[in-house]
Protein backbone atom coordinates (compact mmCIF):
# COMPACT_ATOMS: atom_id res chain seq x y z
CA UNK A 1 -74.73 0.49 -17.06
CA UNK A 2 -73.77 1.56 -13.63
CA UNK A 3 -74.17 -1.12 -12.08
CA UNK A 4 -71.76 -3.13 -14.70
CA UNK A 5 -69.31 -0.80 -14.40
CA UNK A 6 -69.08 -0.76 -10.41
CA UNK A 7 -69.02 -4.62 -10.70
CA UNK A 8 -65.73 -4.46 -13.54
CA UNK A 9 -64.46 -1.90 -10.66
CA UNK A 10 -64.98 -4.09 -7.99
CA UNK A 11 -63.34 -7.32 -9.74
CA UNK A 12 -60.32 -5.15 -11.20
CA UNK A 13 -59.81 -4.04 -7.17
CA UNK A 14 -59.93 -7.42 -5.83
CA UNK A 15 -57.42 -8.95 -8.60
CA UNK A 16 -55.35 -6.04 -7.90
CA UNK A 17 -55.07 -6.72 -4.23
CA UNK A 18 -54.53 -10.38 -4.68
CA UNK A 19 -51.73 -9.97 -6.76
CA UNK A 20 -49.41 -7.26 -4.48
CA UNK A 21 -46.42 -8.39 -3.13
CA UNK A 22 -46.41 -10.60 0.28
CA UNK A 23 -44.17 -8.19 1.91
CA UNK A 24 -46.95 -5.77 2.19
CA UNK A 25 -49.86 -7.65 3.51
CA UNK A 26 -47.48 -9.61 6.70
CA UNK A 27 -48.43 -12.87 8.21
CA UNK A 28 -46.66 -11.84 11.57
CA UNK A 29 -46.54 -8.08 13.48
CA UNK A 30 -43.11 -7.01 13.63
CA UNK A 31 -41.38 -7.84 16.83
CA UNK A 32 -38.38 -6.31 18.40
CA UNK A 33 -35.68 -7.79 19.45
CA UNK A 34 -33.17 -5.89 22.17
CA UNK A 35 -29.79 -7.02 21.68
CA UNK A 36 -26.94 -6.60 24.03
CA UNK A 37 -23.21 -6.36 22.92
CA UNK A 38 -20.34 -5.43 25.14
CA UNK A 39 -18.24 -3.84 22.81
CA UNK A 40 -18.68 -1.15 19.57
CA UNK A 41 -19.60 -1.11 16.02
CA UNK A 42 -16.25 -1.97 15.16
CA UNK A 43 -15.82 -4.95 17.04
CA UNK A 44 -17.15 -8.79 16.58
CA UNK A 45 -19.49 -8.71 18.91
CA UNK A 46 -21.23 -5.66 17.75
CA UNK A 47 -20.61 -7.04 13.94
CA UNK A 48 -22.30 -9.99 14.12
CA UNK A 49 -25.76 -8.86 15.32
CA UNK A 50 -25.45 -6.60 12.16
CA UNK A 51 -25.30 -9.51 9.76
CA UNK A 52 -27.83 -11.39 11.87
CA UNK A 53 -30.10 -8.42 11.38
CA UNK A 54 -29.06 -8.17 7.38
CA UNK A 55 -29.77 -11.92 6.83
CA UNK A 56 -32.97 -11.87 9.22
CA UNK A 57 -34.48 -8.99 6.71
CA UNK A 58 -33.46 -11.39 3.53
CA UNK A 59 -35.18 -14.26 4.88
CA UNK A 60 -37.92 -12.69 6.85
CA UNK A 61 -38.69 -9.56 5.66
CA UNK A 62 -40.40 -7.25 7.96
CA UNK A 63 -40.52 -9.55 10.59
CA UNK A 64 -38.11 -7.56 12.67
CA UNK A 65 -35.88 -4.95 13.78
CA UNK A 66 -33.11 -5.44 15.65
CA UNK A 67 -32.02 -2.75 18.43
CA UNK A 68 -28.69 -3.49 19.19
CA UNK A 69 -27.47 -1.69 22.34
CA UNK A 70 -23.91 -1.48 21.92
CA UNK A 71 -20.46 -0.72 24.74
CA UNK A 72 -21.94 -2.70 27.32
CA UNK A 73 -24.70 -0.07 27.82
CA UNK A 74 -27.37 -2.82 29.20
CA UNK A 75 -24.82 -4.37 31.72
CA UNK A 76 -21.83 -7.28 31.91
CA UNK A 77 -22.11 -10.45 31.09
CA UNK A 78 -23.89 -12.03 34.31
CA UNK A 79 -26.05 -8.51 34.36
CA UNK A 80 -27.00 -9.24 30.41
CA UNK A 81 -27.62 -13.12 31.47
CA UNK A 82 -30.81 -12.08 34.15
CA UNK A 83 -31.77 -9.74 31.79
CA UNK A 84 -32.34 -12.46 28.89
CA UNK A 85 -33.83 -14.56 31.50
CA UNK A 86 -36.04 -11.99 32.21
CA UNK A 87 -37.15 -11.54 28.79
CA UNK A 88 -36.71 -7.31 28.92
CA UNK A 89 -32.86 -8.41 26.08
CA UNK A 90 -34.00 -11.35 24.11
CA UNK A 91 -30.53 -12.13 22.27
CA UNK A 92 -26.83 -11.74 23.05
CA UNK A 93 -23.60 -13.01 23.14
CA UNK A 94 -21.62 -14.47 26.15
CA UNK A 95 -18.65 -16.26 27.53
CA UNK A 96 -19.39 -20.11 28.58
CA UNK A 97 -17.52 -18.84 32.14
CA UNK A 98 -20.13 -16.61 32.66
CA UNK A 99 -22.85 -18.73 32.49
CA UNK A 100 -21.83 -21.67 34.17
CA UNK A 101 -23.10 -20.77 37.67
CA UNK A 102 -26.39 -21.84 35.75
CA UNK A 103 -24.87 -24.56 33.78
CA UNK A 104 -21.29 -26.03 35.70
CA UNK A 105 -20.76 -28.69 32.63
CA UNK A 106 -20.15 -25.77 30.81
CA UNK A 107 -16.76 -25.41 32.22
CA UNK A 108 -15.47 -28.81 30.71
CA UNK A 109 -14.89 -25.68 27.69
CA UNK A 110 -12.92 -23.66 29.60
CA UNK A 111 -10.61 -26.16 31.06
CA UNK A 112 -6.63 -24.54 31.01
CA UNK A 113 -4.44 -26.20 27.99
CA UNK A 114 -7.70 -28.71 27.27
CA UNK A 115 -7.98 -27.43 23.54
CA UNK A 116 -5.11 -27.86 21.21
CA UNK A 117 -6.86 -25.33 18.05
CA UNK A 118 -9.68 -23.40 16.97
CA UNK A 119 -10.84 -26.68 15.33
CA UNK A 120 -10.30 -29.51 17.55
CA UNK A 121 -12.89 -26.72 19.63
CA UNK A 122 -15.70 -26.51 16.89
CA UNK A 123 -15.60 -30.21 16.18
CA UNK A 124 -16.60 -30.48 20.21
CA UNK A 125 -19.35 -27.81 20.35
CA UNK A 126 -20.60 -29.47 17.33
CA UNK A 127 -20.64 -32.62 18.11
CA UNK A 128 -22.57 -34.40 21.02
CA UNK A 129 -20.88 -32.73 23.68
CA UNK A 130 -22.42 -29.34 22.25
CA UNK A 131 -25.41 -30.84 22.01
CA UNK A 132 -25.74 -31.83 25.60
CA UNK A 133 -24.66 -28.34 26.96
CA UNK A 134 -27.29 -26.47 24.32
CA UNK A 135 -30.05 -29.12 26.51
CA UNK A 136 -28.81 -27.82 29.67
CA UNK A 137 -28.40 -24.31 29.09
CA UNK A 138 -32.41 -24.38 27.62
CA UNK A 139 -33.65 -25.92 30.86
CA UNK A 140 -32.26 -22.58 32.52
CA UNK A 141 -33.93 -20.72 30.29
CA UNK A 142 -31.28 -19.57 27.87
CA UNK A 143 -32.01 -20.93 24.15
CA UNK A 144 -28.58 -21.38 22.02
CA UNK A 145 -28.58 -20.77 18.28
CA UNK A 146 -24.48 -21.43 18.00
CA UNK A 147 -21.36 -21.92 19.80
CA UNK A 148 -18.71 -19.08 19.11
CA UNK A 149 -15.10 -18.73 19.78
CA UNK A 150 -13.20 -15.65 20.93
CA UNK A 151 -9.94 -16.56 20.51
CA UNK A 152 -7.52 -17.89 23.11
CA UNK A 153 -6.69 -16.20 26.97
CA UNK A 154 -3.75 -14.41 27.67
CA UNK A 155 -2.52 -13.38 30.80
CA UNK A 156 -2.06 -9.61 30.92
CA UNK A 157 -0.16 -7.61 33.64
CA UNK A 158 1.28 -4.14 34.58
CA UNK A 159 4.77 -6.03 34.67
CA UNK A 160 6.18 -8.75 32.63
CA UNK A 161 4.94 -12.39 34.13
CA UNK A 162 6.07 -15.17 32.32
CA UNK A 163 7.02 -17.59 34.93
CA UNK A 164 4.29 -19.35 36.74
CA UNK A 165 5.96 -18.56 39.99
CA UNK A 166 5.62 -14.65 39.29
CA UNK A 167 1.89 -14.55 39.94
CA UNK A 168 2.22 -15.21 43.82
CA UNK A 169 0.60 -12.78 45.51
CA UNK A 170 -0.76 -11.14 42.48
CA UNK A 171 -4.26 -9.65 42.94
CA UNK A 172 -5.84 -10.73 39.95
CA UNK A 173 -9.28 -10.14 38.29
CA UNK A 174 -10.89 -13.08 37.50
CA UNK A 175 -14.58 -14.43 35.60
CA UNK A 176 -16.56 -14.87 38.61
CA UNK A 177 -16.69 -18.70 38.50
CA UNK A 178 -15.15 -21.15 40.48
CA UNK A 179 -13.00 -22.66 37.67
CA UNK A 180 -11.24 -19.46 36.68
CA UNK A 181 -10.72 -18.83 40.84
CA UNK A 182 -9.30 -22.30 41.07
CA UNK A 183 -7.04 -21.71 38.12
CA UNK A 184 -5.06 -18.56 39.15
CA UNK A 185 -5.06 -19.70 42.86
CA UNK A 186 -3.35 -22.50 41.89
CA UNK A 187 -0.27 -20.53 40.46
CA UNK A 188 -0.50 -18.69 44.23
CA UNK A 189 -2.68 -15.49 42.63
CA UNK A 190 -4.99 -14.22 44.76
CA UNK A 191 -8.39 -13.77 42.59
CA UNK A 192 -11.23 -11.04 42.59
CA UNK A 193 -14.13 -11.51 40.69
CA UNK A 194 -15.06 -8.29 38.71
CA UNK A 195 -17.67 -7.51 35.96
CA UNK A 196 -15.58 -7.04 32.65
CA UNK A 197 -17.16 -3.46 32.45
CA UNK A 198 -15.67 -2.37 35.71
CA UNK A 199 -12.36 -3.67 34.80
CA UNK A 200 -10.75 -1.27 33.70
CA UNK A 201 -11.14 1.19 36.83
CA UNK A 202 -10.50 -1.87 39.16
CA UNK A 203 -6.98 -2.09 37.09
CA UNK A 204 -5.92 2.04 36.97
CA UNK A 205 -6.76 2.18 41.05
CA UNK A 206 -5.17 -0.83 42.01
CA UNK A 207 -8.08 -3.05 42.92
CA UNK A 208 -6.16 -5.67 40.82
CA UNK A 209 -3.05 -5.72 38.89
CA UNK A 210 -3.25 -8.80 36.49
CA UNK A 211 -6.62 -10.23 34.35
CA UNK A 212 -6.32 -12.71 31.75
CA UNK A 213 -8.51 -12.29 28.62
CA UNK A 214 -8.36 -12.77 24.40
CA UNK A 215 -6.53 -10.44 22.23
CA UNK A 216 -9.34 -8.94 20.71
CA UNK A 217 -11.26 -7.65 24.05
CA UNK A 218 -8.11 -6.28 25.79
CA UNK A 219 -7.92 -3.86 22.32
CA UNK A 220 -11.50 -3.59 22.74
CA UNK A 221 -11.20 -1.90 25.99
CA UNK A 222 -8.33 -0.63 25.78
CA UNK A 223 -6.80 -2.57 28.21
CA UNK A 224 -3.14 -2.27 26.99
CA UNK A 225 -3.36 1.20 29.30
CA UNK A 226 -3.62 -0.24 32.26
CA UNK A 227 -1.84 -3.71 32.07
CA UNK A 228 0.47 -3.17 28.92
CA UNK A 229 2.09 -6.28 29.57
CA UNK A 230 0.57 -9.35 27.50
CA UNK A 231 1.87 -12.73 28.03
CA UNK A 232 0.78 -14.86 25.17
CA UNK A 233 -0.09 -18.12 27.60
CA UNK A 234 -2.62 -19.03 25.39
CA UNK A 235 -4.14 -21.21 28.47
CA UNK A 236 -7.94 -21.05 27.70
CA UNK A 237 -9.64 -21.15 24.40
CA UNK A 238 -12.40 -18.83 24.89
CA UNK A 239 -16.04 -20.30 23.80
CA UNK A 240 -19.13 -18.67 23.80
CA UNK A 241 -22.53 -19.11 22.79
CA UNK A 242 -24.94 -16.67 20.30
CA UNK A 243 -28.25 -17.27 22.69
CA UNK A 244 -31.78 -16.32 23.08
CA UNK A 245 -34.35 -15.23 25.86
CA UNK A 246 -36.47 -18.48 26.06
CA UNK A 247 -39.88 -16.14 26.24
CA UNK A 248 -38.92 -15.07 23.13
CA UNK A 249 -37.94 -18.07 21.30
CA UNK A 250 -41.37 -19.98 22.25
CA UNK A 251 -43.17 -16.81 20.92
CA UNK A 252 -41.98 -17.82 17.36
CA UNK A 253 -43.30 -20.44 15.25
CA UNK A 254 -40.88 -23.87 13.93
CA UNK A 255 -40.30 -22.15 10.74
CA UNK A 256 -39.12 -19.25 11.86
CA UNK A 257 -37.06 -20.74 14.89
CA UNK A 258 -35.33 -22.90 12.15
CA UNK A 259 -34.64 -19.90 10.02
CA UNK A 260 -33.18 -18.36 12.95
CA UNK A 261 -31.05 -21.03 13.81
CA UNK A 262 -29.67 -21.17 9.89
CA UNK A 263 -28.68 -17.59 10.54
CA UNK A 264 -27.09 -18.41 14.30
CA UNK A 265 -24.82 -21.14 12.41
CA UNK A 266 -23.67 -18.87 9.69
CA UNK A 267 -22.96 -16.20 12.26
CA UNK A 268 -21.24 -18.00 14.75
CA UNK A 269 -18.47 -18.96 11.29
CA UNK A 270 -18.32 -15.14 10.64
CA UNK A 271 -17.47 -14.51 13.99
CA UNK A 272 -14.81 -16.32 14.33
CA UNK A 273 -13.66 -15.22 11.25
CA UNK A 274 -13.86 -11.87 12.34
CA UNK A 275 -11.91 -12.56 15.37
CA UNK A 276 -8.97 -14.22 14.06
CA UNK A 277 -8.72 -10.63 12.14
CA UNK A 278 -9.49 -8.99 14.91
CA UNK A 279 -6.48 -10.12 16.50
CA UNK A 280 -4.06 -9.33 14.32
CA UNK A 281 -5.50 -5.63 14.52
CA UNK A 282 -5.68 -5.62 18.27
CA UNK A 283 -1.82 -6.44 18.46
CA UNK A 284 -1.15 -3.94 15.99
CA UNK A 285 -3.33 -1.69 18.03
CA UNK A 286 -2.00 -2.22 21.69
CA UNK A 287 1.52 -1.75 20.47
CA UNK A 288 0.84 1.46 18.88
CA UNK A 289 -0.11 2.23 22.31
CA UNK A 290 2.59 0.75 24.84
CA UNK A 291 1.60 -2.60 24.73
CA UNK A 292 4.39 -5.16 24.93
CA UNK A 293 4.68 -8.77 24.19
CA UNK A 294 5.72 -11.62 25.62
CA UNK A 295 6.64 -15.41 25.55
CA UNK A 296 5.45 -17.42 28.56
CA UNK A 297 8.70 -19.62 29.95
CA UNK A 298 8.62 -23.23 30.95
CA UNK A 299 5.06 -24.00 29.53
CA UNK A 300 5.64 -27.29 31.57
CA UNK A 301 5.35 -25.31 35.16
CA UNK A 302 2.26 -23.47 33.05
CA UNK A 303 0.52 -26.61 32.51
CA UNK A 304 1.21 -28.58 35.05
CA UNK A 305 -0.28 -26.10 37.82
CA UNK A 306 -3.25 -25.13 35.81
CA UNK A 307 -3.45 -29.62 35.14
CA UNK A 308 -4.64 -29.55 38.71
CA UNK A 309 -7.94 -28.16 37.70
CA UNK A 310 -9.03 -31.08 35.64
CA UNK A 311 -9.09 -33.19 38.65
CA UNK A 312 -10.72 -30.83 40.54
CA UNK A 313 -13.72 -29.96 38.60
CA UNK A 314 -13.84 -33.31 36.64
CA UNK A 315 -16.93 -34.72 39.02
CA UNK A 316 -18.57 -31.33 38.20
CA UNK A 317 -18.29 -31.58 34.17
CA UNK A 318 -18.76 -35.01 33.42
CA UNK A 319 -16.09 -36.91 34.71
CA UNK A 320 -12.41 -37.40 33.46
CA UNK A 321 -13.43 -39.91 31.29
CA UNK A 322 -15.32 -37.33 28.87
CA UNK A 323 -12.45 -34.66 30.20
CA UNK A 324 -10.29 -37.28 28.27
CA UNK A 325 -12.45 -37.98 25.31
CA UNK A 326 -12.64 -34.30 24.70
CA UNK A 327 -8.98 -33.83 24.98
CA UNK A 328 -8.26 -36.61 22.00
CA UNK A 329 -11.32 -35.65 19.91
C-alpha cells in the first residue's frame, strides 16, 4: 500500500512539473545588457531603451534586464562607440557623424541640404543604401538593429547669425569628423572638435562660441544658456543608428537576434515620433528660458557654400553619382 501510494505521488509530481508555465523553467540565463544614453528619462534617447526593454520582456520574458545608464554617465558618443566595441556597453544610440571615422560612407547621410524631409530620409536608410552602410558598420564591429532620425541641425550662437558671411572667424564646435570640419570652414568658421558632453563648458568659457545641433538636444542640455541664439538653417538632417556590441549579438541565437531586430524597427518609428514632439517642447522650453529664434537669410549663399562639400567628399561616399541618386530618391 505504500509503495502504491509513493508511486501515485511520484506520477502526480512529475505531471505537475510538466505542466508549469515556461517562464519558470528558462531555456536561456538571463543576460544583461548595459545601455548607454546621453540624455535623461525624459528625453528620446533615454525613452526608447525603455520601450525596447518593455517589448523585450513581452516577447522574451526573463531573458533580460536592461541597465540603462542615463546623462551621458558612460561617456560621448566616440567614448560610448570603443566601449560597444569593447563589449563592457552592448547597445546604444549614436549620430552617423560620430561613427564615420570607422565607416566614411556614412557621411553620404550627413551631407548639408542633401535631404529634402524626414521621409525622403527613411525611404534611403531603408532602402539599399541602408543596407550597404548596416554591412559596413558590422565589419567594424558595430551591429545595427535600425536607422533613427533626430531631427534636423540648426546653427546656434551667442549672437544672431543668419548670414553665411557672419560665421567668419567664428570659433565653432564641431562633430569631430572631417565632413562637419569641411562644412563650417567653408562659410570661413574656424572649427574645434569637442565631445557633446563637454560642450557646454567649452561654450560658457569661451572655448567656442557657435555649435550647430537638433532642437531637441540643445533643450536637452540646456544649451539655450550658453548660445541662446538658434538659427533655424535646417542644413543637416540628423541620422542615427539604434546599434549593438557585435560580442553580444553573436552570443544570441537567430531567433532571438530576429526578435530583437522586430523590436529595433518598431523603436527606431517611436523615436522619431518622439522627436518630432520633442521639438515642439524644446522650443517652448528654450524660450521660456532666453532662447530666441531666427530665420536664416539668403538660403542661396547657405547652400551654395555648404554645396562645396558634395564634391569634396563625393570619392569618399560613393561617388556623385549615388550623391545624386540619393538626392532624387
Amino acid at each position: 500500500m505504500q509503495t502504491l501510494n509513493r508511486r501515485r505521488f511520484l506520477k502526480a509530481g512529475t505531471l505537475a512539473v510538466l505542466s508549469a508555465p515556461y517562464i519558470a523553467r528558462p531555456a536561456h540565463a538571463q543576460t544583461t545588457v548595459t545601455v548607454a544614453s546621453l540624455l535623461g528619462e525624459d528625453k528620446p534617447e533615454t525613452k526608447i531603451w525603455r520601450l525596447f526593454a518593455e517589448k523585450a520582456e513581452e516577447r522574451l520574458p526573463g531573458r533580460f534586464r536592461f541597465n540603462i545608464v542615463t546623462n551621458g554617465a558612460l561617456g560621448g558618443e566616440k567614448q560610448v562607440a570603443d566601449s560597444i566595441r569593447l563589449g563592457s556597453v552592448q547597445a546604444s544610440l549614436s549620430t552617423v557623424s560620430a561613427l564615420s571615422s570607422w565607416v566614411p560612407q556614412l557621411q553620404i547621410l550627413d551631407l548639408p541640404f542633401l535631404f529634402r524631409s524626414p521621409e525622403h530620409l527613411r525611404r534611403v536608410v531603408t532602402g539599399p543604401v541602408g543596407a550597404g552602410l548596416k554591412a559596413q558598420l558590422a565589419d567594424e564591429r558595430f551591429v545595427v538593429g535600425g536607422f533613427i532620425d533626430y531631427g534636423a541641425r540648426h546653427l546656434l550662437a551667442k549672437t544672431p547669425v543668419t548670414r553665411p558671411e557672419q560665421l567668419e572667424g567664428v570659433t565653432i564646435r564641431v562633430i569631430n569628423s572631417p565632413l562637419h570640419t569641411g562644412l563650417w570652414s567653408a562659410f570661413g568658421a574656424v572649427p574645434v572638435g569637442i565631445p557633446i558632453t563637454e560642450t557646454y563648458n567649452a561654450l560658457a568659457t569661451g572655448v567656442a562660441d557657435a555649435m550647430d545641433l537638433t532642437k531637441s538636444a540643445y533643450a536637452g542640455f540646456k544649451l539655450y544658456e550658453v548660445v541662446p541664439c538658434l538659427t533655424e538653417t535646417g542644413h543637416i538632417r540628423a541620422s542615427g543608428v539604434i546599434y549593438f556590441a557585435q560580442g553580444f549579438w553573436n552570443g544570441l541565437d537567430t531567433e532571438t537576434q530576429a526578435v530583437l531586430n522586430e523590436i529595433s524597427t518598431e523603436a527606431a518609428l517611436y523615436f522619431n515620433a518622439l522627436i518630432v514632439e520633442d521639438e515642439t517642447a524644446a522650443m517652448e522650453t528654450a524660450r521660456e528660458n532666453g532662447g530666441e529664434i531666427f530665420q536664416p537669410e539668403d538660403m542661396e549663399a547657405w547652400r551654395a557654400g555648404a554645396k562645396g562639400v558634395w564634391t569634396e567628399f563625393a570619392p569618399a561616399v560613393g561617388g556623385m553619382e549615388l550623391i545624386e541618386t540619393v538626392e532624387n530618391s
